[in-house]
Protein backbone atom coordinates (compact mmCIF):
# COMPACT_ATOMS: atom_id res chain seq x y z
CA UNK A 1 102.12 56.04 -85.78
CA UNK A 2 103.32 53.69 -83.29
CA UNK A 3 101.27 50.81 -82.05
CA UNK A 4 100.84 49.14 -78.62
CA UNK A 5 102.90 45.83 -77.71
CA UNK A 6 99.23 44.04 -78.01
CA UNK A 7 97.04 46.39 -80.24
CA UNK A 8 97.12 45.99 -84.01
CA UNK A 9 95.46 49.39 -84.22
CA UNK A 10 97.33 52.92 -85.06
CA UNK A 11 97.67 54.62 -82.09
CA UNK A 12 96.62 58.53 -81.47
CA UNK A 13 99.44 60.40 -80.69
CA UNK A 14 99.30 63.52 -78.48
CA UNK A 15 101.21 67.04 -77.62
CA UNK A 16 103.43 68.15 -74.89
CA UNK A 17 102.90 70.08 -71.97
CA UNK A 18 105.33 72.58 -73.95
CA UNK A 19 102.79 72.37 -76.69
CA UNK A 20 100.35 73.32 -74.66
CA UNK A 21 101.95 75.77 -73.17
CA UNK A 22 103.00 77.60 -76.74
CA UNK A 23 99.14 77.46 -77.70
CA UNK A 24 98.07 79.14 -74.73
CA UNK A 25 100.62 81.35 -74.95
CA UNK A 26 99.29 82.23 -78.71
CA UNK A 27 95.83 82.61 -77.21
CA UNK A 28 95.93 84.73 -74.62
CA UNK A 29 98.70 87.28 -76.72
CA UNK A 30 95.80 87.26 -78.98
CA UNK A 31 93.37 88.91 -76.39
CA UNK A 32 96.50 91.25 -74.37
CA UNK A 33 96.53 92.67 -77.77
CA UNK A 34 93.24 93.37 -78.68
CA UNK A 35 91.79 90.76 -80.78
CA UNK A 36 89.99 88.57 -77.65
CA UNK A 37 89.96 85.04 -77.05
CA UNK A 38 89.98 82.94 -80.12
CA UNK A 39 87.43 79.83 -80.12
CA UNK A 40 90.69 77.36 -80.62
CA UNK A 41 94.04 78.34 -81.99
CA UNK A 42 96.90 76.79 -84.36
CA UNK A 43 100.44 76.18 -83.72
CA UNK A 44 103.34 75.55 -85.86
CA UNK A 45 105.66 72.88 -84.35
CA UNK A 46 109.77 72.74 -84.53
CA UNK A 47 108.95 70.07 -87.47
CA UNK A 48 106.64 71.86 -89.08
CA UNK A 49 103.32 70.30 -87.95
CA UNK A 50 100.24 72.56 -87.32
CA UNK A 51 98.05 71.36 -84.79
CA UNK A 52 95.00 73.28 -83.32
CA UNK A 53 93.66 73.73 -79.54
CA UNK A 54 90.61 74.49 -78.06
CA UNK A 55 90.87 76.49 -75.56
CA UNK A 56 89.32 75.30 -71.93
CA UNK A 57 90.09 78.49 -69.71
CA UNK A 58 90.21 82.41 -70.35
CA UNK A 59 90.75 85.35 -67.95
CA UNK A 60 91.80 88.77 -68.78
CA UNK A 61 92.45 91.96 -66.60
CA UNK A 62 94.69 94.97 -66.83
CA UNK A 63 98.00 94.69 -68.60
CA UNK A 64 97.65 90.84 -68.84
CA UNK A 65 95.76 87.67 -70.20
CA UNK A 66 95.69 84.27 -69.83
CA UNK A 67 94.56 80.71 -71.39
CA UNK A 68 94.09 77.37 -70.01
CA UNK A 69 94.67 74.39 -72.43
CA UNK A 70 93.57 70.42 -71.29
CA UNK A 71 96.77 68.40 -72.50
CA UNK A 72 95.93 65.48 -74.95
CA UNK A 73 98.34 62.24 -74.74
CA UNK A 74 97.03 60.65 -76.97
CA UNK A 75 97.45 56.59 -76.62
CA UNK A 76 100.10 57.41 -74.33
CA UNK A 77 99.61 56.25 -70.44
CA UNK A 78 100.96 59.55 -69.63
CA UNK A 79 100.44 60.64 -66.03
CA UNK A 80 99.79 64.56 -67.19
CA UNK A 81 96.99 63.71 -70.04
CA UNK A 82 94.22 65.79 -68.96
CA UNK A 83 96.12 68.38 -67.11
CA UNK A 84 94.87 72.13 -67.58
CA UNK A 85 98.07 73.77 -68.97
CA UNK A 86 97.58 77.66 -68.34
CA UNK A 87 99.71 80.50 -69.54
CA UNK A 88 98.98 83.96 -68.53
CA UNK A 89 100.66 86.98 -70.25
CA UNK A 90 101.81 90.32 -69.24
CA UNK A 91 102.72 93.60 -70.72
CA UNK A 92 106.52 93.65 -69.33
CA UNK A 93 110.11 95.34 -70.27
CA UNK A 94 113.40 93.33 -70.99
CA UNK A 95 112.09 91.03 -73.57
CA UNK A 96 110.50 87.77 -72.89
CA UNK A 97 111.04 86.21 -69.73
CA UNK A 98 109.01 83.22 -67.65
CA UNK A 99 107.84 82.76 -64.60
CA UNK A 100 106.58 79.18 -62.84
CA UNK A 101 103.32 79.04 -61.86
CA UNK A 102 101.50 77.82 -59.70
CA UNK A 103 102.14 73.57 -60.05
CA UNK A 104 104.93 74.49 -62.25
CA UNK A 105 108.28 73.22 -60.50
CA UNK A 106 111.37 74.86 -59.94
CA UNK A 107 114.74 73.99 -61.14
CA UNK A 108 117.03 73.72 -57.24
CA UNK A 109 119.77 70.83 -58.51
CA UNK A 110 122.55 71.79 -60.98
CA UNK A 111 123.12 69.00 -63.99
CA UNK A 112 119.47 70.07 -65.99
CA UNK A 113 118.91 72.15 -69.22
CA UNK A 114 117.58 74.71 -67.05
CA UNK A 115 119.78 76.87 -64.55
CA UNK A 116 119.11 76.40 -60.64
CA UNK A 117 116.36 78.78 -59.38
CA UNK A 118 115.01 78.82 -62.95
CA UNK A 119 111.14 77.70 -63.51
CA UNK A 120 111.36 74.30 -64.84
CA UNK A 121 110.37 75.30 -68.39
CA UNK A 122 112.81 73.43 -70.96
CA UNK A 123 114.63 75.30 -73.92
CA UNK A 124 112.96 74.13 -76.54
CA UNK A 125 109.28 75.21 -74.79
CA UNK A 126 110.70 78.75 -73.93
CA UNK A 127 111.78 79.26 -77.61
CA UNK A 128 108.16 77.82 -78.91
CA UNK A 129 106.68 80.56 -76.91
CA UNK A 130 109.32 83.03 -77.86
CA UNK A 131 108.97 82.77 -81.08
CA UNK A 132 105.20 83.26 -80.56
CA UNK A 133 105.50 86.00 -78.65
CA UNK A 134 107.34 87.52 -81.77
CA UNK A 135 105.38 86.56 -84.29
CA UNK A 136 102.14 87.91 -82.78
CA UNK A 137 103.60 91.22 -81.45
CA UNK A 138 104.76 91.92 -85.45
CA UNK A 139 101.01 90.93 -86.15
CA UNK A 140 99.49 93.58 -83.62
CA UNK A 141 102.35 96.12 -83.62
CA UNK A 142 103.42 95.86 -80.03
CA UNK A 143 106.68 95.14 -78.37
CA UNK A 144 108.00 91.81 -77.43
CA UNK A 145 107.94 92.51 -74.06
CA UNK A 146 106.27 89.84 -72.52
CA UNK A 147 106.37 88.07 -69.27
CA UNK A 148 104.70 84.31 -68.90
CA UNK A 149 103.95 82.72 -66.16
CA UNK A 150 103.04 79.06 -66.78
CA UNK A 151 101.06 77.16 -64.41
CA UNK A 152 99.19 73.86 -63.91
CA UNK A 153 96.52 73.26 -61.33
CA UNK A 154 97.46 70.46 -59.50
CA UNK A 155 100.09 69.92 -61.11
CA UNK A 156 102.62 69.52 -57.25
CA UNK A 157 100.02 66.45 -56.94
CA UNK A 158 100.74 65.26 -60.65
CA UNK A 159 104.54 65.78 -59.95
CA UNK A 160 104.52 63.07 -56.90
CA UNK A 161 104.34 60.49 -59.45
CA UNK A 162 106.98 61.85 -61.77
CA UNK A 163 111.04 61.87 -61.21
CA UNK A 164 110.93 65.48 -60.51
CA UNK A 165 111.43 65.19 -56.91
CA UNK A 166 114.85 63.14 -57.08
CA UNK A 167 116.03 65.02 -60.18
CA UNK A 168 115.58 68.34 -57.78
CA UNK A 169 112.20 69.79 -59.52
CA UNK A 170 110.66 71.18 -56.64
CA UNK A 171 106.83 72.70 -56.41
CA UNK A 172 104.94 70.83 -59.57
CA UNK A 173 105.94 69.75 -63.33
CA UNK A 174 108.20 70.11 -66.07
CA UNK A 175 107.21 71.98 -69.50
CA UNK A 176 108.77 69.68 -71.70
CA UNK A 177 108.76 68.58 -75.11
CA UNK A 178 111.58 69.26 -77.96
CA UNK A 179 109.18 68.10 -81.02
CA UNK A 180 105.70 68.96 -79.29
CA UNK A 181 104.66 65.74 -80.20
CA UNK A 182 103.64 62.87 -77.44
CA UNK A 183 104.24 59.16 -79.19
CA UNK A 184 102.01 56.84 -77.76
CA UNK A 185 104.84 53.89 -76.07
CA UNK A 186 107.93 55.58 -77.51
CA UNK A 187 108.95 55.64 -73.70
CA UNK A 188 111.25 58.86 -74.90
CA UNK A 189 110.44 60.72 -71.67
CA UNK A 190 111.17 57.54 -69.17
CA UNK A 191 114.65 57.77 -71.11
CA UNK A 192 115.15 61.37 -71.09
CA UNK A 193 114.47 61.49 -67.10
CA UNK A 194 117.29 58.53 -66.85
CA UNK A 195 119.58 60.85 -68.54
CA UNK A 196 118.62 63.75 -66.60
CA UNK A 197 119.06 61.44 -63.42
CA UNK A 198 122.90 61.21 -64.55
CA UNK A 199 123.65 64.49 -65.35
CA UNK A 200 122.70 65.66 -61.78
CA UNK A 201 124.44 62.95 -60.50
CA UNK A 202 126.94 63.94 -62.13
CA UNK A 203 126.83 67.34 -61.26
CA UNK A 204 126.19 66.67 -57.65
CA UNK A 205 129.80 65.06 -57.88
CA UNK A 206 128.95 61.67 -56.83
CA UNK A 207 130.50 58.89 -58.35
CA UNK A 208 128.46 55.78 -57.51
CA UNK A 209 124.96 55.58 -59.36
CA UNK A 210 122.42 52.30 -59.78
CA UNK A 211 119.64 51.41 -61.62
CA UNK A 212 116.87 49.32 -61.05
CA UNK A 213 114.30 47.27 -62.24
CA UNK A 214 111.31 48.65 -59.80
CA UNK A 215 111.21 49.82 -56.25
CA UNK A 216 111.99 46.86 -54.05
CA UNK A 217 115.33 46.46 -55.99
CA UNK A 218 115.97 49.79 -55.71
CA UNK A 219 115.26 49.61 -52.08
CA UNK A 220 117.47 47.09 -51.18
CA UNK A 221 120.04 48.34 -53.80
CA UNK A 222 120.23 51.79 -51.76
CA UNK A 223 120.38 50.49 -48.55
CA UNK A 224 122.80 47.58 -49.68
CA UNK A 225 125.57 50.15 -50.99
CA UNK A 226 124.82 53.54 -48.82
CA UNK A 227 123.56 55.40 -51.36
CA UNK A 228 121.92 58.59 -51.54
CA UNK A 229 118.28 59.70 -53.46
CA UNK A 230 120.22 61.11 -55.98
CA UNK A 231 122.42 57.70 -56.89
CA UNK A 232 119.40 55.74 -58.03
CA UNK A 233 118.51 55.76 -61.58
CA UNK A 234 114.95 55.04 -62.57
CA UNK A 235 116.42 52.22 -64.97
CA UNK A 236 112.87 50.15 -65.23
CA UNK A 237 113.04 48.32 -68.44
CA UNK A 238 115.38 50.51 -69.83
CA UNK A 239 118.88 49.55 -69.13
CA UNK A 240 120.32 50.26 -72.56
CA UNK A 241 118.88 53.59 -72.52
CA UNK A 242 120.72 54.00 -69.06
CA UNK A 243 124.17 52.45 -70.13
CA UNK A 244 124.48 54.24 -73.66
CA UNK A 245 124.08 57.02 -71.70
CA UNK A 246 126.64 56.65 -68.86
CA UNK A 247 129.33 55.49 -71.80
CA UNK A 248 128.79 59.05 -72.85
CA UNK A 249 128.68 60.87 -69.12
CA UNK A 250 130.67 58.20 -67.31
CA UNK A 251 131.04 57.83 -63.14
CA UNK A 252 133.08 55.57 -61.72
CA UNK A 253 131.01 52.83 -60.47
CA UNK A 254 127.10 51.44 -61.60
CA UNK A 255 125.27 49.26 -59.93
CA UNK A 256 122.41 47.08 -61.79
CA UNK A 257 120.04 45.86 -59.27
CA UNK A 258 116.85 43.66 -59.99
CA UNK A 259 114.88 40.67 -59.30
CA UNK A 260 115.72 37.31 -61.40
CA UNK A 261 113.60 37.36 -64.29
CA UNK A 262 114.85 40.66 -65.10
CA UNK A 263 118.63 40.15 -64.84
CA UNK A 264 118.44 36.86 -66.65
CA UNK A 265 117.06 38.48 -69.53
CA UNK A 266 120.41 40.93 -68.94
CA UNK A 267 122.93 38.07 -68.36
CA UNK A 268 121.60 37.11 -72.02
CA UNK A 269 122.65 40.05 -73.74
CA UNK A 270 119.13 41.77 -73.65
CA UNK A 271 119.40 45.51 -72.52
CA UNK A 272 115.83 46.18 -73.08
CA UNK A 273 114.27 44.08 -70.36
CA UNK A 274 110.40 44.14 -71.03
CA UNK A 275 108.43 40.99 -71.29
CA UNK A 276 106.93 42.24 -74.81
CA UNK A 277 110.66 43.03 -75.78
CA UNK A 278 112.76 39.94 -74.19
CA UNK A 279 112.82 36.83 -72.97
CA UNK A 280 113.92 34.15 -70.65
CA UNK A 281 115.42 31.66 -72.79
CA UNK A 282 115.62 28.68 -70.78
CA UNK A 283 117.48 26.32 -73.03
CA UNK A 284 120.04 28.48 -72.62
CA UNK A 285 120.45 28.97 -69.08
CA UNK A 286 119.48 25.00 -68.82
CA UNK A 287 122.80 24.28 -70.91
CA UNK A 288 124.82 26.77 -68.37
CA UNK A 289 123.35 25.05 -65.46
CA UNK A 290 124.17 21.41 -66.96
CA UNK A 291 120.27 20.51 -66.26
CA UNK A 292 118.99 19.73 -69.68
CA UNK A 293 115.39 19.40 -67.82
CA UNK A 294 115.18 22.89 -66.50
CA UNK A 295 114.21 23.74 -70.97
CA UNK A 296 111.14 23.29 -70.16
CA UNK A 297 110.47 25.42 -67.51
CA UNK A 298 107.91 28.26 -67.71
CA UNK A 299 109.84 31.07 -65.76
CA UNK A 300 113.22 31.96 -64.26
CA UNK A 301 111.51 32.06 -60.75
CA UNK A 302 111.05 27.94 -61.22
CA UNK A 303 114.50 27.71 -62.59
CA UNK A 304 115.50 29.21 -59.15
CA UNK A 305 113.49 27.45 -57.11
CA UNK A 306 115.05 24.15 -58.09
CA UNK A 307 118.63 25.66 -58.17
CA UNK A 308 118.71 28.32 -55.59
CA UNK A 309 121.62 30.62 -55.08
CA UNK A 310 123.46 28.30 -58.22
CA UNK A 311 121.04 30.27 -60.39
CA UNK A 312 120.97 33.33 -58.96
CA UNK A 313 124.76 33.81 -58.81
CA UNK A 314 125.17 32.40 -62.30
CA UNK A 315 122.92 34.85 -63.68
CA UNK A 316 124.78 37.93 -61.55
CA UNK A 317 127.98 36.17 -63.27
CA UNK A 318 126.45 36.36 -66.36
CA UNK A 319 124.52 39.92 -66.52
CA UNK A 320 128.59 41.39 -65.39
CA UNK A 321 129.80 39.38 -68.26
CA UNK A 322 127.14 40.81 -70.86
CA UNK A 323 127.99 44.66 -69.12
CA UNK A 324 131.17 44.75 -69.33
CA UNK A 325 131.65 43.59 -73.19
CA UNK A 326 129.28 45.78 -74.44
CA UNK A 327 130.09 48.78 -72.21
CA UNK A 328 133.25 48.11 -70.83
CA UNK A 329 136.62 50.33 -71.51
CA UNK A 330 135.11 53.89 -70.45
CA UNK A 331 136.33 54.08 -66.87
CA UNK A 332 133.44 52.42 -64.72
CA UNK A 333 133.25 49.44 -62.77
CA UNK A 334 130.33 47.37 -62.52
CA UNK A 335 128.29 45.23 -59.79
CA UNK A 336 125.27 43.36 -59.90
CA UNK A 337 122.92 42.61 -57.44
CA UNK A 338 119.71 40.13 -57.54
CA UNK A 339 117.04 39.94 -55.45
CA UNK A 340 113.84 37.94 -54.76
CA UNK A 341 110.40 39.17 -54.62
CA UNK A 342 110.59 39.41 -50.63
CA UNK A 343 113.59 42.17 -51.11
CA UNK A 344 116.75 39.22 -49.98
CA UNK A 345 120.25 39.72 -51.91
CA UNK A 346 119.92 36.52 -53.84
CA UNK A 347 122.89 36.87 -56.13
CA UNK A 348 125.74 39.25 -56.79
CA UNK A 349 128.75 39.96 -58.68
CA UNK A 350 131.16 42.42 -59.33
CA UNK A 351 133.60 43.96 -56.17
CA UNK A 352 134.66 47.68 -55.68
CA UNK A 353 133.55 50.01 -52.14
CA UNK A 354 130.88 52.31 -52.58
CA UNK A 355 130.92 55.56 -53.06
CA UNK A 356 128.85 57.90 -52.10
C-alpha cells in the first residue's frame, strides 16, 4: 500500500462508491430471488480481488429489494467515506438497465463516459453490477431482467464539495471506480475529474481553458480572461496531470494561474506542485535574479517582497519557458498569470485574446 507524505505506516486502502454499489446490488438480488438478506456479502473485483461488505440497510416489498452499504475510504481523505451507498432492485423486462437515485446525479453536459440524461453511473460500475446481475440470476434460475436504481442519502449535499457541478453532474454523486479499489493519496480521482473537466470543455466547443492552483487564482484568472464555469480546470497541485492530458485532447489556448510559491516551483521545471513533492529552490532563482543573498531566504513570498514585480514577472517568464518545452508543438498557446495572496495580477506572461 501507499503511505502518507508524513506517515511511515501502511495505509488502509478502501472501495469505490461503484464497489459499493456492485455489493449491494449482490445483496439485495440475493433476497428479490428468494434467498433473503445475507449478513455481509463478497465481491469479485475487475482485478480479481474479493472483498466482503456488511450490509447497513435492507428493505424488501413486491417485485423489488434493496441494500444500503456505508462506503469505506480507507486512509483516503475522501469526501464520500461514510456515505450509505443503496441499490434497490426490480423485477423488470429489456435486460439490465439503471436508474439514479435519489443523491445520485445526472449526466446534462456532453464530453463524459456517460451519455447526457443518463444517471451518472460510470461504465465500469454498470458492468460490475451487470455482471452480477448475471451471475446471480444463473444461480436462482431467473431472468436478467433487472432494473437498479442507485441512490445515496445525502449524497446532492456530498456533491457540493465535489466537481460535479462544473463538469454538468446535476442532483448528487458519481458511481465511480474502474478497479473498485480507493488508494489512500493516489490523488487518481482529483486527476480523473481534471480530465473529465477537458473533455466537456472540449465538447462544449470552447477553446480557452485554465487551471489553477486554488480558488483565489482561479477567481481572478476567470474574471481576468472572461471565462466561463466550464473553462476552469481544477488544476490544484496537479499541473502535469492537467498538461499530459491537454497534449492528448488539445484546445487552443491554457491559461496557468497561481500565487508565487506555486508558479516558481513551475518556472523550475516542477509539474507536480505540492510542498511534500517540490520545492522552491532559492539558489536558483537567487542566481536568475543576480542577488546571491536572496539563497538564503526561507520562501518565495520573501524573495518577492524584496524584489517585487522583478520576481514575479521573472517567474511568469520562467513557468512559460518550462510549458512550452515540455508541452509545446501540439497547437496551444500558453499564458501565465501570478497573483498575490490578496487576489492582485502580480506577474504575467504569454499574449493571445481570449476565447471564450
Amino acid at each position: 500500500m501507499q503511505n502518507a507524505p508524513d506517515d511511515p505506516k501502511p495505509l488502509r486502502r478502501g472501495w469505490t462508491t461503484g464497489a459499493c454499489a456492485t455489493a449491494a446490488t449482490r445483496a439485495a438480488l440475493h433476497a428479490l430471488w428468494g434467498a433473503g438478506f445475507p449478513d455481509t456479502v463478497r465481491i469479485t473485483l475487475p482485478k480479481g480481488e474479493r472483498p466482503r461488505f456488511a450490509l447497513s440497510y435492507t428493505a424488501r416489498g413486491d417485485g423489488w429489494a434493496e441494500v444500503g452499504i456505508i462506503k469505506d475510504a480507507g486512509d483516503d481523505p475522501d469526501v464520500t467515506h461514510g456515505a450509505e451507498i443503496r441499490a434497490r432492485v426490480a423485477v423488470s423486462t429489456g435486460g439490465v438497465t439503471f436508474k439514479a437515485g435519489a443523491g445520485v446525479g445526472t449526466v446534462t453536459k456532453a464530453g463524459l463516459p456517460i451519455g447526457v440524461g443518463e444517471p451518472a453511473i460510470n461504465p465500469v460500475p454498470r458492468e460490475m453490477m451487470t455482471r452480477e446481475v448475471m451471475d446471480m440470476a444463473a444461480r436462482f434460475g431467473q431472468a436478467p431482467d433487472v432494473e437498479i436504481t442507485i441512490s445515496i442519502p445525502n449524497g446532492d449535499k456530498i456533491a457540493a464539495k465535489t466537481w460535479n457541478p462544473r463538469l454538468g453532474i446535476k442532483g448528487g454523486l458519481s458511481v465511480l471506480g474502474t478497479t473498485g479499489v480507493v488508494r489512500p493519496f493516489s490523488c487518481a480521482a482529483w486527476i480523473a475529474s481534471i480530465h473529465r473537466g477537458v473533455d466537456v470543455a472540449r465538447a462544449e466547443g470552447l477553446t480557452h481553458v485554465a487551471g489553477c492552483t486554488g480558488a483565489t487564482s482561479e477567481r481572478v484568472v476567470q474574471a481576468h480572461h472572461g471565462l466561463s464555469a466550464g473553462a476552469m480546470l481544477d488544476m490544484g497541485d496537479f499541473a502535469g496531470g492537467m498538461l499530459k492530458y491537454l497534449v492528448k485532447h488539445p484546445v487552443a489556448r491554457v491559461t496557468i494561474g497561481g500565487g508565487i510559491g506555486k508558479l516558481a516551483k513551475l518556472a523550475q521545471g516542477e509539474i507536480d506542485l505540492h510542498s511534500k513533492r517540490s520545492q522552491v529552490d532559492m539558489a536558483l532563482w537567487a542566481a536568475r535574479l543576480g542577488d546571491p543573498d536572496l539563497a538564503q531566504a526561507n520562501t518565495a513570498l520573501e524573495i518577492y517582497e524584496a524584489k517585487g514585480a522583478d520576481f514575479a514577472n521573472l517567474v511568469a517568464q520562467h513557468a512559460l519557458a518550462a510549458i512550452e518545452a515540455r508541452f509545446g508543438g501540439h497547437g496551444m498557446a500558453f499564458d501565465i498569470v501570478v497573483i498575490d495572496r490578496k487576489g492582485a495580477i502580480i506577474g504575467t506572461s504569454g499574449t493571445g485574446t481570449a476565447q471564450t
